[in-house]
Protein backbone atom coordinates (compact mmCIF):
# COMPACT_ATOMS: atom_id res chain seq x y z
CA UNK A 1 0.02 -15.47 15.08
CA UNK A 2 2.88 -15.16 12.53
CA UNK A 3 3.70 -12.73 10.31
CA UNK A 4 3.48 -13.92 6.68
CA UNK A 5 5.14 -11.31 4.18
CA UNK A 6 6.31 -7.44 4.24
CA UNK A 7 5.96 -5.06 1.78
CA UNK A 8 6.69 -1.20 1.02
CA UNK A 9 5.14 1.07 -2.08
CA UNK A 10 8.48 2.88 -2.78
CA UNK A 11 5.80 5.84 -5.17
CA UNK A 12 2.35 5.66 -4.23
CA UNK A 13 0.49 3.40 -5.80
CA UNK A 14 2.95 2.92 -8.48
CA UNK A 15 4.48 -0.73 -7.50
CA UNK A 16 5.21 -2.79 -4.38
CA UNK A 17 8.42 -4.89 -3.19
CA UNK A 18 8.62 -7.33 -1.24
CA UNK A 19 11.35 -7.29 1.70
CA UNK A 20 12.50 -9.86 4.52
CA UNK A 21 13.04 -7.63 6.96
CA UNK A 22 12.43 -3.85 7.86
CA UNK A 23 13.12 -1.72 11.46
CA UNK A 24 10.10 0.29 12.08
CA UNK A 25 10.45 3.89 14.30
CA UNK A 26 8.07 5.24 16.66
CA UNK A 27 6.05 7.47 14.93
CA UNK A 28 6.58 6.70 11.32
CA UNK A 29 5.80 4.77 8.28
CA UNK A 30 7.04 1.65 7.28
CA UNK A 31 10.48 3.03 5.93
CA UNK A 32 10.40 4.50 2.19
CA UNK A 33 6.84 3.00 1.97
CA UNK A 34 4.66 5.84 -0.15
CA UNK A 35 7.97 8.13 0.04
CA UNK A 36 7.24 9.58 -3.47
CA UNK A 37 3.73 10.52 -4.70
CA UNK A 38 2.94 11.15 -8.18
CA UNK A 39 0.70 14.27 -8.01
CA UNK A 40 -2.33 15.19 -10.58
CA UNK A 41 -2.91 18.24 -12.90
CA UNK A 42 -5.80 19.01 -10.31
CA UNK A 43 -3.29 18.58 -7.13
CA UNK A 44 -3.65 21.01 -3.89
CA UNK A 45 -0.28 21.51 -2.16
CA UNK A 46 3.11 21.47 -2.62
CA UNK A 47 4.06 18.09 -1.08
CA UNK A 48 6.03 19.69 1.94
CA UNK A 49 3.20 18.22 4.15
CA UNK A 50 1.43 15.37 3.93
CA UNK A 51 -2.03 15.33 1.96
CA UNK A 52 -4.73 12.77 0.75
CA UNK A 53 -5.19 10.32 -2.17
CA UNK A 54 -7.68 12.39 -4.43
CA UNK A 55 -4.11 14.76 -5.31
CA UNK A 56 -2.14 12.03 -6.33
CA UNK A 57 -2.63 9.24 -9.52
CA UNK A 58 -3.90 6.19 -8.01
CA UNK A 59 -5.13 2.50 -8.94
CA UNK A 60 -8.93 3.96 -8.10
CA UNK A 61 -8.70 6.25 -11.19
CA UNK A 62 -6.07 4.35 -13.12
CA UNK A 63 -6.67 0.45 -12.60
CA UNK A 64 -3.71 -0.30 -14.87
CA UNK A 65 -1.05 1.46 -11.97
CA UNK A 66 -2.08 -1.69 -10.81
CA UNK A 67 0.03 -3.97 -12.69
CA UNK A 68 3.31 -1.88 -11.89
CA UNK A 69 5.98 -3.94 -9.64
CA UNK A 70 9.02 -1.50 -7.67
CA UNK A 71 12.23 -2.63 -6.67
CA UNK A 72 14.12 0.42 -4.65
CA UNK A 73 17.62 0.67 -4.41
CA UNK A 74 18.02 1.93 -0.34
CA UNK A 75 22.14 3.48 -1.09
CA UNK A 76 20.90 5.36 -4.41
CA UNK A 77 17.36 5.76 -4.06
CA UNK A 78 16.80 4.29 -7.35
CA UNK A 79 13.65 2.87 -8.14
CA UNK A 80 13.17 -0.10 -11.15
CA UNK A 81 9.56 -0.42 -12.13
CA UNK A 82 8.29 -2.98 -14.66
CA UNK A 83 4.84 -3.28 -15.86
CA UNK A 84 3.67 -6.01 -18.95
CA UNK A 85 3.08 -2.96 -21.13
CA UNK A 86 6.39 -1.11 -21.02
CA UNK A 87 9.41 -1.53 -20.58
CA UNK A 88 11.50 -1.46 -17.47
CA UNK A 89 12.88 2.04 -15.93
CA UNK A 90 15.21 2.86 -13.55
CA UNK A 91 14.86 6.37 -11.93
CA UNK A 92 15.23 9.00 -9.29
CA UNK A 93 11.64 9.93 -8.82
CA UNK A 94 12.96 13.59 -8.19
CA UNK A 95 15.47 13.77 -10.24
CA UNK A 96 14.00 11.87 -13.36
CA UNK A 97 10.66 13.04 -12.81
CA UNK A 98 9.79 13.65 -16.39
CA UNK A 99 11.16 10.05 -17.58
CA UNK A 100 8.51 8.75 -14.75
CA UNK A 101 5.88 10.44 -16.20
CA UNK A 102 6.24 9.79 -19.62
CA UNK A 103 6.58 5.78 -18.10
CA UNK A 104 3.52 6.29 -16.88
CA UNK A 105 1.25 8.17 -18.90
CA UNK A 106 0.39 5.63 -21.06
CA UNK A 107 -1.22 3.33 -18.00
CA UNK A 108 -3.71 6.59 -16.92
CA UNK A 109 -6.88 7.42 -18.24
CA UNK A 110 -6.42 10.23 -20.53
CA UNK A 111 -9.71 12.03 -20.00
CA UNK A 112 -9.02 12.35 -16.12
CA UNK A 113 -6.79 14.23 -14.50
CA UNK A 114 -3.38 13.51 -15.76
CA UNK A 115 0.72 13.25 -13.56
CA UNK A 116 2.59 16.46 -14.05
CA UNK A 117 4.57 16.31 -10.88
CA UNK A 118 6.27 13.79 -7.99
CA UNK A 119 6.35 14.72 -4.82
CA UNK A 120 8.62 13.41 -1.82
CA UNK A 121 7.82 13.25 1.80
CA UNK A 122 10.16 11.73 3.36
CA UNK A 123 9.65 9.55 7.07
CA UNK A 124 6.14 9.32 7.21
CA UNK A 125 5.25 9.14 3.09
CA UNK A 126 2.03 9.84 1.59
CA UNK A 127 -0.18 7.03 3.38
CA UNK A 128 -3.12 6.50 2.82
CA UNK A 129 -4.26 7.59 6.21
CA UNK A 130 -3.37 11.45 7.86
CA UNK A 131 -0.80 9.79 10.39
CA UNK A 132 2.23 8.21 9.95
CA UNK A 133 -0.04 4.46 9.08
CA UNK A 134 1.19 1.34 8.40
CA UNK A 135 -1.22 -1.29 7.02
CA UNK A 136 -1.76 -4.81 8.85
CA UNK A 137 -3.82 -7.25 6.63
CA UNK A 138 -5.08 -10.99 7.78
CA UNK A 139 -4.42 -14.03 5.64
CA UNK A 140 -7.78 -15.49 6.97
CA UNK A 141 -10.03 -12.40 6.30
CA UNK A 142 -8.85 -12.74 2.89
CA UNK A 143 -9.26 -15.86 2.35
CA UNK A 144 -13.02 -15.06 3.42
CA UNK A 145 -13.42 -12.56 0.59
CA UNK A 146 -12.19 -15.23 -1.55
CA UNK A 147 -15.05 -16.95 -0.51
CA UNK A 148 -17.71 -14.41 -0.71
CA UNK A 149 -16.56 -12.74 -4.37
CA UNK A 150 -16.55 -16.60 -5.39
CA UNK A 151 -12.96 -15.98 -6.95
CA UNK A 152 -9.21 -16.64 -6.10
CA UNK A 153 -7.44 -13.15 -5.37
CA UNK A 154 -3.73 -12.08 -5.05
CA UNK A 155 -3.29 -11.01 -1.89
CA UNK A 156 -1.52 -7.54 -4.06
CA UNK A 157 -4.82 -6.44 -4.58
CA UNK A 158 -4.77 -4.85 -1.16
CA UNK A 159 -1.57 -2.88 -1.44
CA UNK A 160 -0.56 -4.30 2.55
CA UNK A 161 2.63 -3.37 4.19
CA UNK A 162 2.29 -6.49 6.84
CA UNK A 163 0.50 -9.72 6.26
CA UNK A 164 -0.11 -12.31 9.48
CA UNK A 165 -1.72 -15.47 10.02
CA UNK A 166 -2.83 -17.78 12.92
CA UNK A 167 -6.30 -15.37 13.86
CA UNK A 168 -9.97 -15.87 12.65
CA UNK A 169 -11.05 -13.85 9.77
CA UNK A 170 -11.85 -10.40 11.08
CA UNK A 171 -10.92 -11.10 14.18
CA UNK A 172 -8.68 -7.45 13.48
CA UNK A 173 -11.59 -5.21 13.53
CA UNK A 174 -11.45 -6.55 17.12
CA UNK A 175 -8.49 -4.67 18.02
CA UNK A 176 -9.00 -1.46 17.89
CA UNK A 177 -6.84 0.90 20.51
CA UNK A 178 -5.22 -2.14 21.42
CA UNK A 179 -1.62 -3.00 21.18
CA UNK A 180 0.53 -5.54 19.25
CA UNK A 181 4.01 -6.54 20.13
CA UNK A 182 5.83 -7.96 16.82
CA UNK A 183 9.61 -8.51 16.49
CA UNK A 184 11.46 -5.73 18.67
CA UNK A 185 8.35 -3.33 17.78
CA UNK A 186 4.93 -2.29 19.01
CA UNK A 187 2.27 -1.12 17.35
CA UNK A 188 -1.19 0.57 18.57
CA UNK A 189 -4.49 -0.48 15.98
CA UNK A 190 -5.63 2.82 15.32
CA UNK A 191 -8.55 1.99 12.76
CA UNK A 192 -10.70 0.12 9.67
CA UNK A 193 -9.38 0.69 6.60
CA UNK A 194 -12.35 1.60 3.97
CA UNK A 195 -11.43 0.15 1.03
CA UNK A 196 -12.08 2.13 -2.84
CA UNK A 197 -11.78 0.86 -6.53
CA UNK A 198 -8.10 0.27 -6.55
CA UNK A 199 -8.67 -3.22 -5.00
CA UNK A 200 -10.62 -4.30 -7.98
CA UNK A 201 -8.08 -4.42 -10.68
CA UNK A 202 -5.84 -7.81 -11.15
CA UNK A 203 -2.09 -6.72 -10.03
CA UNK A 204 -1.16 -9.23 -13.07
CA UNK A 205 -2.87 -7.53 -15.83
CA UNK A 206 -4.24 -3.74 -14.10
CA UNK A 207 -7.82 -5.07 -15.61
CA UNK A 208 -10.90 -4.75 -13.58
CA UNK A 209 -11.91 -8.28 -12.90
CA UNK A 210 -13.73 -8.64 -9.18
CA UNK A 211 -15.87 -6.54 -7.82
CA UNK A 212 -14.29 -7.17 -4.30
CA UNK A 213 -16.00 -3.99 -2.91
CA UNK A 214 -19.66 -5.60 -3.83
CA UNK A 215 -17.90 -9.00 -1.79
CA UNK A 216 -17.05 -7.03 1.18
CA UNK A 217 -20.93 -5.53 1.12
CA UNK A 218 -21.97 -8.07 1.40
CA UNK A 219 -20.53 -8.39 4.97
CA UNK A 220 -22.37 -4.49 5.69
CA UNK A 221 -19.04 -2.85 5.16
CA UNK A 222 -16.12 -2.01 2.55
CA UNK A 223 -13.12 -2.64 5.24
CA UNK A 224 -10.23 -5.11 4.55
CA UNK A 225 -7.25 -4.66 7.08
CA UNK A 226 -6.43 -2.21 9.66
CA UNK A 227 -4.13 0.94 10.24
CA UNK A 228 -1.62 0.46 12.93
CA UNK A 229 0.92 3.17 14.23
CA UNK A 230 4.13 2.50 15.92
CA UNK A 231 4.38 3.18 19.70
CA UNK A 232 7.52 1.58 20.26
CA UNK A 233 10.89 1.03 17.33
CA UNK A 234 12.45 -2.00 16.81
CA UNK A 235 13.31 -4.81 13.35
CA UNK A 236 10.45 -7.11 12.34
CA UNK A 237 11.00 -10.07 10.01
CA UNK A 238 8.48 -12.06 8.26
CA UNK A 239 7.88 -15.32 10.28
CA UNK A 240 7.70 -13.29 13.82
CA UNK A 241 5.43 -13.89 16.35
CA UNK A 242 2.77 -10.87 16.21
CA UNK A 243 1.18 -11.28 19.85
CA UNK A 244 -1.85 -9.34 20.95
CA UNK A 245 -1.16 -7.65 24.42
């Protein structure tokens, strides 16, 4: 199996980048992946720990976050997003917080629960999961919800940090407390990810177009990808081996 692409989510939810290479430490994120969280008028917590999804604006409630591409600068921590409705900005989440929420309220439903606030967490981020996840998506099993929603889909729809290929579809949900070497690291599958609304919007446009939650029902479940956790640091690169041990 090889791996296919990388990518990190510099604010959650709000943009991905792609990257060559990235070294991964024991016990944490993928570096400055979900480091910054935009956080809701509703929000519990004050971002010093880590805390779940339904705090924080996210493509499930705001399918036009969806559109929004990041590029973070790792010396500055400045972070250009571009989206086909605005224009581009270049920010500090912390320090600019107010220009990033003016960028951004305009993409958000108004009649839900609106962005007054970013949040930082640095090392482990604001994942999706309650540990320190990274997620590990196959090009095969993706290819099969192709198939069953009947549709071609950009792989961006499933907001990934590492993408592989060379297994059978869903061969993944197969590897549960097992461990993967890849690169100098290894990481321990932990879980299913359950997938929500977000992966239903187009990445080009933010529009709802596939209903690829009613595709992966079809199968008796709404997982795509799984959670890993790193056991062991070390640099991965896309086109490593990712070997099942």
């Amino acid at each position: 199996m090889q791996v296919t692409a990388l990518y990190r989510h510099p604010i959650k939810s709000h943009g991905r980048e792609a990257m060559d290479r990235v070294r991964l430490e024991a016990g944490q994120s993928m570096p400055n992946d979900r480091r910054w969280a935009v956080a809701h008028d509703n929000a519990k917590g004050d971002g010093t720990k880590w805390a779940p999804c339904a705090n924080f604006s996210i493509g499930s409630k705001a399918p036009q976050l969806a559109a929004i591409n990041a590029v973070l600068d790792d010396a500055t921590d400045i972070v250009t997003l571009t989206h086909p409705d605005r224009d581009p900005l270049s920010i500090h989440p912390m320090r600019d917080a107010e220009q990033l929420i003016a960028w951004v309220m305009p993409l958000v439903p108004q009649d839900r629960a609106l962005p007054v606030q970013v949040m930082e967490l640095v090392g482990r981020g604001f994942t999706d999961a309650p540990f320190a996840s990274i997620s590990l998506n196959s090009v095969a099993s993706h290819h099969a919800v192709e198939a069953l929603a009947q549709s071609a889909l950009s792989p961006l729809r499933w907001r990934g940090n590492i993408w592989f290929d060379g297994a059978a579809a869903w061969d993944e949900f197969e590897w549960l407390d097992r461990d993967l070497a890849l690169g100098g690291a290894v990481l321990r599958v932990k879980e299913r990810i359950k997938r929500c609304k977000a992966t239903t919007a187009n990445p080009e446009t933010g529009a709802r177009d596939v209903d690829t939650l009613r595709a992966l029902n079809i199968l008796g479940h709404q997982d795509f990808g799984v959670y890993v956790e790193v056991t062991q640091s070390g640099e991965i690169a896309v086109g490593d081996q990712l070997e099942l041990l």
